[in-house]
Protein backbone atom coordinates (compact mmCIF):
# COMPACT_ATOMS: atom_id res chain seq x y z
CA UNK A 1 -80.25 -7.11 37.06
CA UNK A 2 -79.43 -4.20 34.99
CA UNK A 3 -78.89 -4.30 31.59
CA UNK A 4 -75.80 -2.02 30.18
CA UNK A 5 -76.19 0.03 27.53
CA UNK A 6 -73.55 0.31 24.25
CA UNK A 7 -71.99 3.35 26.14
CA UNK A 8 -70.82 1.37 28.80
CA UNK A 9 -69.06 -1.05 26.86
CA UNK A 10 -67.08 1.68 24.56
CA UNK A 11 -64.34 2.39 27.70
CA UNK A 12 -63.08 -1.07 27.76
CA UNK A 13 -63.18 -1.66 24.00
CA UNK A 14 -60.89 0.97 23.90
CA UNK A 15 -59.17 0.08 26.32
CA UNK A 16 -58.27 -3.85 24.91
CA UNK A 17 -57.67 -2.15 21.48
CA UNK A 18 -54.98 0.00 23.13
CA UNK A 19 -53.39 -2.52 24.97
CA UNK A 20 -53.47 -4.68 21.27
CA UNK A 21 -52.51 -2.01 19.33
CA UNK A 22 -49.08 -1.36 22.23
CA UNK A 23 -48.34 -5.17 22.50
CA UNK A 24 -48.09 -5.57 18.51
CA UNK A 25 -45.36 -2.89 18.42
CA UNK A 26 -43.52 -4.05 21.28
CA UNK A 27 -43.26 -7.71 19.71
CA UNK A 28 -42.14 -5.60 16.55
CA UNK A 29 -39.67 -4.08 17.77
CA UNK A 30 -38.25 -6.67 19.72
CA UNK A 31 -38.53 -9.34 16.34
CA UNK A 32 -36.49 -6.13 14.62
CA UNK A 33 -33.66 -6.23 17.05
CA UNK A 34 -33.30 -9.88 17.89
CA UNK A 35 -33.99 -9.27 21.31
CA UNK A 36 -34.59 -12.74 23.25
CA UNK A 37 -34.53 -14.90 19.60
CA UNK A 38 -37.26 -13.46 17.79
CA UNK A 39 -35.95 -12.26 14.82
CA UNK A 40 -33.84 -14.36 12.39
CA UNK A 41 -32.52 -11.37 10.57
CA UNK A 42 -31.02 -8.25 11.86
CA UNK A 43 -28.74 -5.61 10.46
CA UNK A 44 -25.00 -6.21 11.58
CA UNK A 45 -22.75 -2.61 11.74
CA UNK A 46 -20.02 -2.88 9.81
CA UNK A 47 -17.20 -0.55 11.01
CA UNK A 48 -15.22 0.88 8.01
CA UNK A 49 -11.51 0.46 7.96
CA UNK A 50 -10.44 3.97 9.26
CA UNK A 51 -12.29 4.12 12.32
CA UNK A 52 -11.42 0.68 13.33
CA UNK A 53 -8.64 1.68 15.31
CA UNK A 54 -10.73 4.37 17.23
CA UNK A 55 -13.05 1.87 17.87
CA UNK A 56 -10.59 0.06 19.22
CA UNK A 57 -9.54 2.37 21.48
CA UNK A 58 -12.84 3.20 22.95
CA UNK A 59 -13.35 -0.26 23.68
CA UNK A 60 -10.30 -0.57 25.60
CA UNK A 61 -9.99 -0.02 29.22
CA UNK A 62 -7.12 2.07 31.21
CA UNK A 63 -4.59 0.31 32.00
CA UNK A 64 -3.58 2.90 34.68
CA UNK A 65 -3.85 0.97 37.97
CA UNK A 66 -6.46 2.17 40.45
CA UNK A 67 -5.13 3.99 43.68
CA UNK A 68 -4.64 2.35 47.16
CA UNK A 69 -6.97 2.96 49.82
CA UNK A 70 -9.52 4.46 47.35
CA UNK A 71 -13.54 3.38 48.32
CA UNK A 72 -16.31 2.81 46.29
CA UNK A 73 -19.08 5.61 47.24
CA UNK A 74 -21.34 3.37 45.78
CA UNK A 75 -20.55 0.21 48.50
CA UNK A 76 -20.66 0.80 52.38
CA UNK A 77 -18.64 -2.12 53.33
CA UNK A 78 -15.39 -3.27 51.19
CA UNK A 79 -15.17 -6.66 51.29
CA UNK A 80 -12.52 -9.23 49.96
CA UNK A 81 -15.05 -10.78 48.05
CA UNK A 82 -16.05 -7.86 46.29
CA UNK A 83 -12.23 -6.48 45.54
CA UNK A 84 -11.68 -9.98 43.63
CA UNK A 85 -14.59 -10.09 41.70
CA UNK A 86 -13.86 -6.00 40.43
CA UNK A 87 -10.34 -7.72 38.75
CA UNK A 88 -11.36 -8.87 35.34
CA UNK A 89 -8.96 -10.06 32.85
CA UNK A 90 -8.43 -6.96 29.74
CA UNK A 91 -9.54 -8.01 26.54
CA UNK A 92 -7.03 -8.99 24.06
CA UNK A 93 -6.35 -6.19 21.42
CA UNK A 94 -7.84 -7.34 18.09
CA UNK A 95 -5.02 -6.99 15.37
CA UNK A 96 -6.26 -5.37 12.35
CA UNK A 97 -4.82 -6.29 8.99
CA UNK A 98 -1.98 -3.97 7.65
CA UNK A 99 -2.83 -2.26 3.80
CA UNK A 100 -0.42 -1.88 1.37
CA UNK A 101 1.71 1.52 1.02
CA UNK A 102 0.20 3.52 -1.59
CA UNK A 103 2.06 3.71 -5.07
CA UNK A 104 3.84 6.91 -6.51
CA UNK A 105 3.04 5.83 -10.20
CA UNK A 106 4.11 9.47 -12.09
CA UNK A 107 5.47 12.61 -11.15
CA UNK A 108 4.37 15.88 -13.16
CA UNK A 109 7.20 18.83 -12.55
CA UNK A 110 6.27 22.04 -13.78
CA UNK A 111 5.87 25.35 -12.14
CA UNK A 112 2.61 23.36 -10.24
CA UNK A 113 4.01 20.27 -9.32
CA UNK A 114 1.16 16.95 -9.26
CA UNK A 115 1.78 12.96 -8.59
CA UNK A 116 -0.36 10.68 -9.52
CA UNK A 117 -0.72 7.98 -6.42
CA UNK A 118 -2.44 4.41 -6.83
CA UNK A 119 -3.84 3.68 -3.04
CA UNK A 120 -6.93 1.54 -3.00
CA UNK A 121 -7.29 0.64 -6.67
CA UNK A 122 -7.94 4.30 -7.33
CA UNK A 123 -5.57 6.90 -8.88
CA UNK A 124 -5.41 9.70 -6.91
CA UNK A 125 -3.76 13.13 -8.84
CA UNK A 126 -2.48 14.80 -5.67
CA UNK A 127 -0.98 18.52 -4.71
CA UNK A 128 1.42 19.78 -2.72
CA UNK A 129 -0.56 20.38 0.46
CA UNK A 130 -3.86 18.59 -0.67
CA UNK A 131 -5.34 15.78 1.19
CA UNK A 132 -6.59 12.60 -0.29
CA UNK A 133 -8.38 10.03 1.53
CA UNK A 134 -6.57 9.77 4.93
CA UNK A 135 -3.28 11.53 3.78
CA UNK A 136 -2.14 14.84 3.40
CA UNK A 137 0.79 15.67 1.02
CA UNK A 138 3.44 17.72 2.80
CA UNK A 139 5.93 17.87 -0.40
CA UNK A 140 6.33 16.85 -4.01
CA UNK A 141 10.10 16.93 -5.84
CA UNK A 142 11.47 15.65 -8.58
CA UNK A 143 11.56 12.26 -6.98
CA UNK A 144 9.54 11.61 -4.25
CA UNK A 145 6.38 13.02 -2.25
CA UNK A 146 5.77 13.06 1.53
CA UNK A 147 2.59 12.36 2.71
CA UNK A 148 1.35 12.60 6.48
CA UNK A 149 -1.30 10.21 7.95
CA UNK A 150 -1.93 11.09 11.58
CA UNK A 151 1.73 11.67 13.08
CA UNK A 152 3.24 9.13 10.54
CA UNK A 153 5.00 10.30 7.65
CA UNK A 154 5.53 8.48 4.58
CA UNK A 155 7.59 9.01 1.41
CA UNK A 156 6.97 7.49 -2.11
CA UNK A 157 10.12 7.26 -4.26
CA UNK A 158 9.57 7.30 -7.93
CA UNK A 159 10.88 3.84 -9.35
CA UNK A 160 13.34 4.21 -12.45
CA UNK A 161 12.25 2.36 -15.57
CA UNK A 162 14.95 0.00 -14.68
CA UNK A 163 13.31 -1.49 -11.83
C-alpha cells in the first residue's frame, strides 16, 4: 500500500472544479433562455411597428410551386411517403392593424415653403424634400403636400376653417 502524496491529488481537484465551474454556467445559461422550463422569466422581442411587415415577409414561404421531376440530392430514393409529408399547409398571414393618415394641421407659404404634420401624437415641421419618420415629402403648395412612403403616395389637403 502506497500512500499518495498532496501532489497527486491536485490533477483531479482541478479537474472536479472545472467540470463545477462548466456545469454552473451551462445551467445559467439555459435558466436565462428558458430552455427546457428553467427559467420563469425571459426577455420577449418586441418587433417595432415598421419592420413588422418585413418580418412578415421573411417569415413567409414562396408560394412559387416546386418543378416536376425535380429530386432531392439530399434523399436517394423518392418515395410517396416522403412527397406527402414535404406538403405543409402555409401559415396564415398575420394582419397588422392599419394607423391613422397623418394630419396636415398648417401650411407656411413663403419663398421656403413648411407644413406642420401631426402623425403619431408628434408635430412634425416638414420641407419640401425632407423626410420625417417613414415619409418623404415630394411637394408642398398652397393647399396640400405629397408625401411618399415606400411606393405609396399620399396627399394631405389643408381643411378650411369651415370644416
Amino acid at each position: 500500500m502506497t500512500n499518495r502524496g498532496f501532489e497527486a491529488w491536485i490533477s483531479p481537484l482541478v479537474a472536479i472544479a472545472a467540470l463545477a465551474v462548466v456545469a454552473t454556467q451551462t445551467l445559467a445559461a439555459l435558466r436565462v433562455t428558458g430552455a427546457f422550463g428553467l427559467g420563469e422569466h425571459y426577455a420577449r422581442v418586441v418587433v417595432p411597428l415598421a419592420y413588422q411587415n418585413v418580418d412578415l415577409a421573411l417569415t413567409r414561404r414562396s408560394a412559387a410551386p416546386r418543378p416536376e421531376g425535380v429530386r432531392d440530392p439530399f434523399q436517394f430514393v423518392r418515395s410517396q411517403v416522403a412527397a406527402a409529408a414535404a406538403v405543409r399547409p402555409q401559415p396564415q398571414p398575420v394582419l397588422l392593424p392599419v394607423e391613422p393618415d397623418p394630419v396636415l394641421t398648417a401650411i407656411v407659404w413663403d419663398s421656403d415653403p413648411r407644413a406642420l404634420v401631426r402623425w403619431r401624437d408628434r408635430e412634425w415641421t416638414v420641407r419640401e424634400g425632407g423626410l420625417f419618420d417613414e415619409f418623404r415629402v415630394v411637394s408642398i403648395t398652397r393647399d396640400q403636400i405629397r408625401l411618399q412612403r415606400g411606393e405609396a403616395t399620399l396627399v394631405l389637403t389643408r381643411r378650411n376653417l369651415g370644416d
